[in-house]
Protein backbone atom coordinates (compact mmCIF):
# COMPACT_ATOMS: atom_id res chain seq x y z
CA UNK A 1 6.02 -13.05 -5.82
CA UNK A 2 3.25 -11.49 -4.03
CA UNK A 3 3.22 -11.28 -0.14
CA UNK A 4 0.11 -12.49 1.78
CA UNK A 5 1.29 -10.95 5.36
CA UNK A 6 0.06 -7.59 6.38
CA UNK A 7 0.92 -5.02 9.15
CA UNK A 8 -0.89 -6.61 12.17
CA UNK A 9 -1.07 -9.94 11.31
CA UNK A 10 0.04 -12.39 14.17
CA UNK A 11 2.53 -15.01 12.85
CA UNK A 12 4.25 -17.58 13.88
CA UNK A 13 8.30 -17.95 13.03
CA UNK A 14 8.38 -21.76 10.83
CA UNK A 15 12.70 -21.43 10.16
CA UNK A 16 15.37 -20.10 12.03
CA UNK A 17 16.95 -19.26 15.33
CA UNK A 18 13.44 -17.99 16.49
CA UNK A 19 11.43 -20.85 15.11
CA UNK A 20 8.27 -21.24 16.84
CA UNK A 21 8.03 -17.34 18.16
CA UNK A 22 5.10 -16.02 17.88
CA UNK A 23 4.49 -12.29 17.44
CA UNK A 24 2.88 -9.00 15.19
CA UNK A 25 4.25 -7.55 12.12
CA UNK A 26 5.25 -4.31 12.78
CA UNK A 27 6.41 -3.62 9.23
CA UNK A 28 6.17 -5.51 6.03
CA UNK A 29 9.12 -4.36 3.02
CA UNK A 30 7.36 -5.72 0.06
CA UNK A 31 10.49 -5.05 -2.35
CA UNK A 32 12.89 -7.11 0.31
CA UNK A 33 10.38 -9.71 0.47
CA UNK A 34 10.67 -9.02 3.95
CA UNK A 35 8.84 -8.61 7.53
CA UNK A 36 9.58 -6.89 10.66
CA UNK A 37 8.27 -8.87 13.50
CA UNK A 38 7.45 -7.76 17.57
CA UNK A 39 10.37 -9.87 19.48
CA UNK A 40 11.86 -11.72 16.85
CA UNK A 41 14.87 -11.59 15.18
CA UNK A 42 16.76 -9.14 17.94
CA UNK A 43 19.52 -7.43 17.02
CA UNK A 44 22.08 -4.76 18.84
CA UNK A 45 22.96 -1.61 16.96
CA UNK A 46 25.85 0.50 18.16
CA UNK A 47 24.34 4.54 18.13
CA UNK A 48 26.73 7.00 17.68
CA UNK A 49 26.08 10.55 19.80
CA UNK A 50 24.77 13.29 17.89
CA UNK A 51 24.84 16.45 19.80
CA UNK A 52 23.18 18.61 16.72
CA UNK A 53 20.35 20.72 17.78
CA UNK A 54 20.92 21.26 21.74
CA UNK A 55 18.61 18.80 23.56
CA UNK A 56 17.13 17.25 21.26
CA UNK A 57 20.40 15.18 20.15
CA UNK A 58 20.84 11.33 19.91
CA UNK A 59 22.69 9.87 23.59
CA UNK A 60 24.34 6.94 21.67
CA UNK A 61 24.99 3.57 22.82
CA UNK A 62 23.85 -0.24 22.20
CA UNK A 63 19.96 -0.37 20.87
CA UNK A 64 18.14 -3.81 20.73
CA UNK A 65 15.86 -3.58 18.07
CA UNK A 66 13.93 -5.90 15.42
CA UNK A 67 15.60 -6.93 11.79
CA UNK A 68 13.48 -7.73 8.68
CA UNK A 69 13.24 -11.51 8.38
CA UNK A 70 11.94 -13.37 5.42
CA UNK A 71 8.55 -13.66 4.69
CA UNK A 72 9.12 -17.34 3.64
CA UNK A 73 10.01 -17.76 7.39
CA UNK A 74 6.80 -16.78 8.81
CA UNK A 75 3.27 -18.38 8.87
CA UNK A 76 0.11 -16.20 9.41
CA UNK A 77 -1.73 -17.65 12.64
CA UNK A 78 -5.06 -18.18 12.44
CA UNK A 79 -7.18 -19.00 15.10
CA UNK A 80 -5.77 -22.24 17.26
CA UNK A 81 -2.66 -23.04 14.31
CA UNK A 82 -1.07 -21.59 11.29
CA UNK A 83 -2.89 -21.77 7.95
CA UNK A 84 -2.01 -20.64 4.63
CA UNK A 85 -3.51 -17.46 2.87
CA UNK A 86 -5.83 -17.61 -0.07
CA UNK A 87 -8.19 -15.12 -1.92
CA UNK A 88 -11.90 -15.44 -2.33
CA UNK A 89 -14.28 -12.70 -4.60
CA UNK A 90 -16.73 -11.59 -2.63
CA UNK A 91 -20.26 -9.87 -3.78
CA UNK A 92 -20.64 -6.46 -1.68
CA UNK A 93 -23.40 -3.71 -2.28
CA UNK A 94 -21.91 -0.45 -3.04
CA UNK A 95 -23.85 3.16 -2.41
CA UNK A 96 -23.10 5.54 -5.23
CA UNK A 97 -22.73 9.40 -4.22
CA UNK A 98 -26.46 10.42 -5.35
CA UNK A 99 -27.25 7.45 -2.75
CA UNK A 100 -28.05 4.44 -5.12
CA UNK A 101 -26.87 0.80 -4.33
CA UNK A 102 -25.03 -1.35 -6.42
CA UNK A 103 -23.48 -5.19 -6.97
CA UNK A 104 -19.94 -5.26 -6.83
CA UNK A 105 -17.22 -7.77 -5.94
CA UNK A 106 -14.28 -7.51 -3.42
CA UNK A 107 -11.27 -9.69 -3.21
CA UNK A 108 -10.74 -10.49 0.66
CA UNK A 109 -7.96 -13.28 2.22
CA UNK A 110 -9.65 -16.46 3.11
CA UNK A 111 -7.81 -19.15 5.70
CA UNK A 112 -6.69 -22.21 3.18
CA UNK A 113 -7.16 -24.52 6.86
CA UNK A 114 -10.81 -23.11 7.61
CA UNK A 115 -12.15 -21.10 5.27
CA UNK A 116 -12.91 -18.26 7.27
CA UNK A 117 -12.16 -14.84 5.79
CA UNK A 118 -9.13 -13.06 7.59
């Protein structure tokens, strides 16, 4: 299964504790099937103290941070709501390196609600 969310899309959570968060990927793990989003899914991690390397060592203690959730969960946010992603060939000119143009197509990621490319 492919994943349609990218680093820096805004989505919206659709299942789970944070359903109905909004926020930014911060991280997609395309193996996991998995995204790290801005303010959802919080977690506390227990740091242990490093004292390697003089000052620059770890001070230890409870970290909030964000845990992968999955990218079944989410919904890209387009515009006003949440749409679906599809993919639309596009015809683009292209300038070869002795400064020629050709006809070439792209494939860019279309909003199923509007249309609109993303």
């Amino acid at each position: 299964m492919s994943v349609n969310i990218k680093k820096g899309d805004t989505v919206r959570v659709i299942a789970g504790k944070d359903k109905g968060a909004e926020g930014k990927v911060i991280q997609v793990l395309r193996e996991e099937q998995r995204v790290i989003v801005e303010g959802v899914n919080r977690v506390k991690k227990h740091t242990k103290v490093i004292n390697q390397g003089g000052r620059a060592g770890n001070t230890g203690g409870i970290v909030t941070t964000e845990a992968p959730i999955h990218v079944s969960n989410v919904m890209l946010v387009d515009g006003k709501g949440t749409t679906r992603v599809g993919f639309k060939r596009v015809e683009v000119s292209k300038r070869r390196p002795d400064g020629s143009t050709y006809k070439a197509t792209r494939s860019v990621r279309v909003s199923r609600k509007s249309g609109d490319e993303i």
